[in-house]
Protein backbone atom coordinates (compact mmCIF):
# COMPACT_ATOMS: atom_id res chain seq x y z
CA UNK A 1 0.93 -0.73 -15.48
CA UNK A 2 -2.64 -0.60 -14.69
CA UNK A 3 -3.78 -1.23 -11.30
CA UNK A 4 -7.49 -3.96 -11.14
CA UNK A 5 -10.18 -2.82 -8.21
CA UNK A 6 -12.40 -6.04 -9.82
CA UNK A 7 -13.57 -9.09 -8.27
CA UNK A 8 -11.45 -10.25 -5.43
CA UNK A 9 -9.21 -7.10 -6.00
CA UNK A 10 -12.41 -4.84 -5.40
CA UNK A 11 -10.92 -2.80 -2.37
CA UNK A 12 -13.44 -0.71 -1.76
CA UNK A 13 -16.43 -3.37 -1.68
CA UNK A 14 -14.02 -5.58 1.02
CA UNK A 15 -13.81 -1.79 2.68
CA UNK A 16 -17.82 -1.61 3.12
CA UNK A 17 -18.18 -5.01 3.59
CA UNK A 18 -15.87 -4.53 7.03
CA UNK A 19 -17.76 -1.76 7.75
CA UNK A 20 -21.02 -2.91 7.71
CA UNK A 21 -19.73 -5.99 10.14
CA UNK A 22 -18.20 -3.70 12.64
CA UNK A 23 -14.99 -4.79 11.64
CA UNK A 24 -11.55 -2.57 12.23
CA UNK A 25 -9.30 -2.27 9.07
CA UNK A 26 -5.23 -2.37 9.40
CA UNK A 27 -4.94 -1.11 6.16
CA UNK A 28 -1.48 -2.45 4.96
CA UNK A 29 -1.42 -0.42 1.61
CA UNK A 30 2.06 -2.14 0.68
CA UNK A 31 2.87 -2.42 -2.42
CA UNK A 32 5.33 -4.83 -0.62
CA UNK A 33 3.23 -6.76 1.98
CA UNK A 34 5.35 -9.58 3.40
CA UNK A 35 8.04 -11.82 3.16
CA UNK A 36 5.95 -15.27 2.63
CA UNK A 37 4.96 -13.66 -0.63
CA UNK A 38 7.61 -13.60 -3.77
CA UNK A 39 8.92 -10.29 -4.20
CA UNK A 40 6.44 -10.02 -0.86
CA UNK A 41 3.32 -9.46 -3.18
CA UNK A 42 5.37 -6.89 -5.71
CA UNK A 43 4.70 -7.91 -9.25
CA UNK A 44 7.71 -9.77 -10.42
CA UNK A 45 7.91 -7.62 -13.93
CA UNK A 46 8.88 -4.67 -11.88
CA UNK A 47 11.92 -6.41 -10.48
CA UNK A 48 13.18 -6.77 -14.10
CA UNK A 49 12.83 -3.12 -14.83
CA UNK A 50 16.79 -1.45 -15.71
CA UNK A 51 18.08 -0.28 -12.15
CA UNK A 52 15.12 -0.91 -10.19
CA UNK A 53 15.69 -1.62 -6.45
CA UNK A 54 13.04 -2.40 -4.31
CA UNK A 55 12.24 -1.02 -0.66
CA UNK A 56 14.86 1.53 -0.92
CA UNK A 57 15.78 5.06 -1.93
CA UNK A 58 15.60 4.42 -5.87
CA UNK A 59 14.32 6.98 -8.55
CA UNK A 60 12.66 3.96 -10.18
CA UNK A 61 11.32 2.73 -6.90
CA UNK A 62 9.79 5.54 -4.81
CA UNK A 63 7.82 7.32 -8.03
CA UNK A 64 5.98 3.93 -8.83
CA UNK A 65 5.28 3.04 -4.72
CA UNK A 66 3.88 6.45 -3.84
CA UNK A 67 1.60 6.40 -7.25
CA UNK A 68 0.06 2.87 -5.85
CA UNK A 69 0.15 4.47 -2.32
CA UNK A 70 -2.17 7.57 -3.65
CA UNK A 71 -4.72 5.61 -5.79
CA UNK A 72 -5.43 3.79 -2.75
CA UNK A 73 -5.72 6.69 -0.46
CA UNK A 74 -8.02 7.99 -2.92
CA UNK A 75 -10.62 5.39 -3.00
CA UNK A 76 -10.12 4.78 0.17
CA UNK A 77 -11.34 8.63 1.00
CA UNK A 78 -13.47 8.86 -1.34
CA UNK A 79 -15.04 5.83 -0.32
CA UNK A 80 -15.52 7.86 3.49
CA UNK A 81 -13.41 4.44 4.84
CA UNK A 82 -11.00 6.09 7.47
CA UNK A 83 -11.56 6.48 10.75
CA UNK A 84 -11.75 10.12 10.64
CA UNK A 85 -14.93 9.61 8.12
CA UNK A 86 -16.72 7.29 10.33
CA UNK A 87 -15.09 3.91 8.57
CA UNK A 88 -13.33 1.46 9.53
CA UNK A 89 -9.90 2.22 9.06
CA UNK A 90 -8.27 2.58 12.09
CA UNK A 91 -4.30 2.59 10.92
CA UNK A 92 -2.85 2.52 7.27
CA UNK A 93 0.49 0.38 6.93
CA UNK A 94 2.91 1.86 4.43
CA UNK A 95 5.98 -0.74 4.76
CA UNK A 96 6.67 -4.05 6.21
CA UNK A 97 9.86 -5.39 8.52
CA UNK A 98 11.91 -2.18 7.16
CA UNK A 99 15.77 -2.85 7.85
CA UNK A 100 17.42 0.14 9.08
CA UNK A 101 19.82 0.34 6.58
CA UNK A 102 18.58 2.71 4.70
CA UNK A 103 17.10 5.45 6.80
CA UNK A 104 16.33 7.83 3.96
CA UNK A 105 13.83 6.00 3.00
CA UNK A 106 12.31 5.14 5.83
CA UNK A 107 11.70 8.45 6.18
CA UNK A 108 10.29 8.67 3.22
CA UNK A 109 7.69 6.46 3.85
CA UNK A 110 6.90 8.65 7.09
CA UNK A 111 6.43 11.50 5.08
CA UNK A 112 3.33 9.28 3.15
CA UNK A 113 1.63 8.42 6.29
């Protein structure tokens, strides 16, 4: 897929915009956000993708999530929004309400933060 930064999905411009208020950012990079969203804000074409399985350890999964993961990193430090840059970014979210059923991945996701 390609991935929209325009109008209301313009990251970095709601990134300066907090800065410039003062504001501090819980960045919560998903791609799965929460559970009051379907598929918890995960387009609903990638659910209907051959032996895709969501939130887990998956080989269709993981490859996909960390490619979303990096693009945002990367505007996000390019962008000089993290903390550590003098932004506002003060902690980046990389999963949501995790069951601990499947520990592999969990630690997966530790290794992006």
């Amino acid at each position: 897929g390609e991935y929209n930064f325009e109008g209301r999905g313009n990251l970095t411009l709601f990134m300066q915009e907090a800065a410039d208020a003062g504001l501090f950012v819980n960045l919560r990079i998903g791609p799965y956000v929460c559970a009051e969203w379907t598929y918890g804000g995960i387009p609903a074409w990638l659910g209907l993708k051959d032996g895709v399985a969501f939130r887990q350890t998956n080989d269709i999964w993981q490859p996909a999530m960390q490619k979303w993961f990096n693009v945002v990193i990367e505007q996000m430090a390019n962008g000089s929004f993290f903390a550590t840059q003098g932004g506002p970014i003060v902690l980046v979210q990389v999963e949501n309400e995790l069951p601990s059923t499947d520990k592999t991945y969990v630690e997966w996701c530790g290794t992006m933060a």
